[in-house]
C-alpha atoms as a PDB file:
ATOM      1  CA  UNK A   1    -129.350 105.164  14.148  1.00  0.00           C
ATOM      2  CA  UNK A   2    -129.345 101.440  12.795  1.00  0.00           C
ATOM      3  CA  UNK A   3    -132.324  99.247  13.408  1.00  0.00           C
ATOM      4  CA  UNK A   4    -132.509  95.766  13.034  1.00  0.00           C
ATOM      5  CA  UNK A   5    -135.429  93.411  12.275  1.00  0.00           C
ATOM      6  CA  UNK A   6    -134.957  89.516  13.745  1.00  0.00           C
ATOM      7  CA  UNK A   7    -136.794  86.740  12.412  1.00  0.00           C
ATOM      8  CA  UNK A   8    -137.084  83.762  14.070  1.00  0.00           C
ATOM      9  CA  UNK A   9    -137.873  80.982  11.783  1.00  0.00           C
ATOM     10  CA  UNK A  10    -139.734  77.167  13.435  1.00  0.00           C
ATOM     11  CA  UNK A  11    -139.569  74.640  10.752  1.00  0.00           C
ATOM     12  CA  UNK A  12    -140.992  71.339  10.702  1.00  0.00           C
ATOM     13  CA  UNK A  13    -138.811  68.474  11.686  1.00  0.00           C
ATOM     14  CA  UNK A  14    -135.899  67.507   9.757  1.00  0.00           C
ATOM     15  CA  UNK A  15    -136.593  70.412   7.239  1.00  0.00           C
ATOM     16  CA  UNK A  16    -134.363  73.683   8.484  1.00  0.00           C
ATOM     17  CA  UNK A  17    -131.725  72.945   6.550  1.00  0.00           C
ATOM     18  CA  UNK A  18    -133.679  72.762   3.279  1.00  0.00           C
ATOM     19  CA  UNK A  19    -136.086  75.371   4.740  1.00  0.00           C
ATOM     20  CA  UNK A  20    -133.584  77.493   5.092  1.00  0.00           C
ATOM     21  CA  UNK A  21    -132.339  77.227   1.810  1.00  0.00           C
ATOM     22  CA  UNK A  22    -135.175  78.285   0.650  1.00  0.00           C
ATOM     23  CA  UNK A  23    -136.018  81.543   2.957  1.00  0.00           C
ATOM     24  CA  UNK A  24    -132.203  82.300   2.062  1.00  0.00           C
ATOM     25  CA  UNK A  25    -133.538  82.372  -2.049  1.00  0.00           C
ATOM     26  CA  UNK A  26    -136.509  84.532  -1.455  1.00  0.00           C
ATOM     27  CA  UNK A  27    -135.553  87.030   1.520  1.00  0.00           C
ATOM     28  CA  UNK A  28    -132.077  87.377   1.721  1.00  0.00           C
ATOM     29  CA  UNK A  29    -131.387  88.452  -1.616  1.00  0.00           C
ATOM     30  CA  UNK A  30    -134.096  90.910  -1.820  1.00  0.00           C
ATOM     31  CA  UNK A  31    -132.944  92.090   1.464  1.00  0.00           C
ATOM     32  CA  UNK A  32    -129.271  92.899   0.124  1.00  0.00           C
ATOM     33  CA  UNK A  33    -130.614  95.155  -2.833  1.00  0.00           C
ATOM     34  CA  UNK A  34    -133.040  96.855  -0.621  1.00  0.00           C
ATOM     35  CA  UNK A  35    -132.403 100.653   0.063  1.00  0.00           C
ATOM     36  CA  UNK A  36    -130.621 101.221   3.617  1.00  0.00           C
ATOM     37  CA  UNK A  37    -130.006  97.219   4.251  1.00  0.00           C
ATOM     38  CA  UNK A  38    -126.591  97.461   6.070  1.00  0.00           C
ATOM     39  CA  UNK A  39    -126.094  93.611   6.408  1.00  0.00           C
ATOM     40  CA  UNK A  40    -127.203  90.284   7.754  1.00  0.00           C
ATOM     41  CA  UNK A  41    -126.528  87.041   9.862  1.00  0.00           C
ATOM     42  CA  UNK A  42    -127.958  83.915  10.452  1.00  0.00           C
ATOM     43  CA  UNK A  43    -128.372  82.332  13.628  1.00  0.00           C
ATOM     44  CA  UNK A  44    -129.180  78.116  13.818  1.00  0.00           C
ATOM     45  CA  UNK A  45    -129.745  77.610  17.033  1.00  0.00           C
ATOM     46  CA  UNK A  46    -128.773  75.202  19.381  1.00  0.00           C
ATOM     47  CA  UNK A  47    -131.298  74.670  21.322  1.00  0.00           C
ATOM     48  CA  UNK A  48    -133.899  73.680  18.960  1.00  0.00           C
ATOM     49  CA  UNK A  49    -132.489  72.171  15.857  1.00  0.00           C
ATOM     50  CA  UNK A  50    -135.847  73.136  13.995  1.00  0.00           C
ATOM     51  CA  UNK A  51    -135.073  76.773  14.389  1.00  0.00           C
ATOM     52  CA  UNK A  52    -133.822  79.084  12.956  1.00  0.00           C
ATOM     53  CA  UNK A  53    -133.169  83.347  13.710  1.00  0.00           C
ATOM     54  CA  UNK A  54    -132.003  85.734  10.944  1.00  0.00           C
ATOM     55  CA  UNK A  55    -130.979  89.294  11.761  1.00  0.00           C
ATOM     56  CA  UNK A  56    -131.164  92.324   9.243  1.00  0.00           C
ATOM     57  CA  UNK A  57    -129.793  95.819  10.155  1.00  0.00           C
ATOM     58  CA  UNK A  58    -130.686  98.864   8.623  1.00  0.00           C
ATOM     59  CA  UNK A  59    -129.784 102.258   8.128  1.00  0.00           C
ATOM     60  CA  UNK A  60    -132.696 103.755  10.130  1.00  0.00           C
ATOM     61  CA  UNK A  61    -136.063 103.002  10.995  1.00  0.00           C
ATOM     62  CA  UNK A  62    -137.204 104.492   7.525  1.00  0.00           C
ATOM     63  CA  UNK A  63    -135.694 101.799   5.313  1.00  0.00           C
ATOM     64  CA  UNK A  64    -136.686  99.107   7.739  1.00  0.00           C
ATOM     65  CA  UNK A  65    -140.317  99.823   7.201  1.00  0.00           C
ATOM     66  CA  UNK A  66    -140.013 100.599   3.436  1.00  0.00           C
ATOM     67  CA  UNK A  67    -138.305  97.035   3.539  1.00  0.00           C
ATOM     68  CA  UNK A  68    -141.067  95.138   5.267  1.00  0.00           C
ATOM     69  CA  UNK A  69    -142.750  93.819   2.011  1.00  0.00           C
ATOM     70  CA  UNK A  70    -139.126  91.904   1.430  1.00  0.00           C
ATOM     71  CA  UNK A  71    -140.335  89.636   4.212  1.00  0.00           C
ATOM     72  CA  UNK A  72    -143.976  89.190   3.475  1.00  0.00           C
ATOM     73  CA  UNK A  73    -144.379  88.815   0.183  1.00  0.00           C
ATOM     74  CA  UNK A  74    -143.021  85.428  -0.507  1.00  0.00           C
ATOM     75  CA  UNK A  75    -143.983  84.127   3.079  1.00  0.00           C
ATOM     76  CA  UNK A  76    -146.221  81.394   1.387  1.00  0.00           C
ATOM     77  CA  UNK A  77    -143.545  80.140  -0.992  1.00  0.00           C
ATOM     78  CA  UNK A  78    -141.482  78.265   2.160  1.00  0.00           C
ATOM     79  CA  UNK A  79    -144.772  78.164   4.498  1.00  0.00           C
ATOM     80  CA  UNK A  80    -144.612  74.198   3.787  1.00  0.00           C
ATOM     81  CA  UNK A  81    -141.526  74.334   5.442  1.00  0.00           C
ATOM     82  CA  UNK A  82    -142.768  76.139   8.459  1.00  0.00           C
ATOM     83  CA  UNK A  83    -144.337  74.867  11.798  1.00  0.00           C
ATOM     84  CA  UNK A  84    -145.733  78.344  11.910  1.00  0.00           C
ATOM     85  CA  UNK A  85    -145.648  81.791  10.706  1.00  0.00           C
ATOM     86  CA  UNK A  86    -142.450  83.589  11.412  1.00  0.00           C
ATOM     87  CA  UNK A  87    -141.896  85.738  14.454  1.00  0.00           C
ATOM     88  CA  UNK A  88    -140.296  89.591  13.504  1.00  0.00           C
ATOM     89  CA  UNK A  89    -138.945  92.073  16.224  1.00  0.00           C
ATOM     90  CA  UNK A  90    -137.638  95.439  16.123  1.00  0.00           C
ATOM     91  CA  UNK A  91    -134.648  96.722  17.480  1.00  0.00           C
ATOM     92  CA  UNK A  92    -132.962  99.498  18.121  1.00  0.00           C
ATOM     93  CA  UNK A  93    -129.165  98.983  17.447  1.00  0.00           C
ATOM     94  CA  UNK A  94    -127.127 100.075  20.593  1.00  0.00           C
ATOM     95  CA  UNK A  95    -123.537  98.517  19.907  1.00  0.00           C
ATOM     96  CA  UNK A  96    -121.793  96.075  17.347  1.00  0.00           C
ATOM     97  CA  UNK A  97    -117.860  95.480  17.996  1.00  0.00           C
ATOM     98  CA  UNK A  98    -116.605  92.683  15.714  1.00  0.00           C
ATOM     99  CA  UNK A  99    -112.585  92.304  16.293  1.00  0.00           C
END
């Protein structure tokens, strides 16, 4: 069963871009070498220009938790970025079609 974690990302005005850049540096790479990670995309939303969402799937619930420390422990390098602290869900997986 995959899993997914989302992470939704509010940066301060101005500073997603850059922000980004940054979380991209410290999580995303990590996230790529980590044991079960089956991939990854990045959402910049529309609605609020400040925001940001980025979506990890994994190969079950086992290597999502054993790859929780990927997204805490450099938290405080891009926190001056941030309006707050990210916000992570868990997901369950039910369908992916890309055609």
């Amino acid at each position: 069963m995959v899993v997914a974690r989302t992470v939704k990302y509010y940066f301060k005005e101005s500073k997603r871009e850059e922000g980004f850049f940054e979380v991209d540096l410290a999580v995303n790479k990590k996230a790529r070498n980590a044991n079960g990670f089956r991939g990854y995309i990045s959402l910049f939303s529309y609605d609020d220009v400040n925001v940001a969402t980025i979506i990890t799937f994994w190969q079950d619930t086992e290597s999502y938790r054993n790859s929780e420390k990927v997204f805490t422990s450099d938290v405080e390098s891009f926190m001056p970025f941030l309006e707050k602290k990210p916000e992570i869900g868990f997901h369950r997986v039910d369908s992916i079609v890309f055609p």
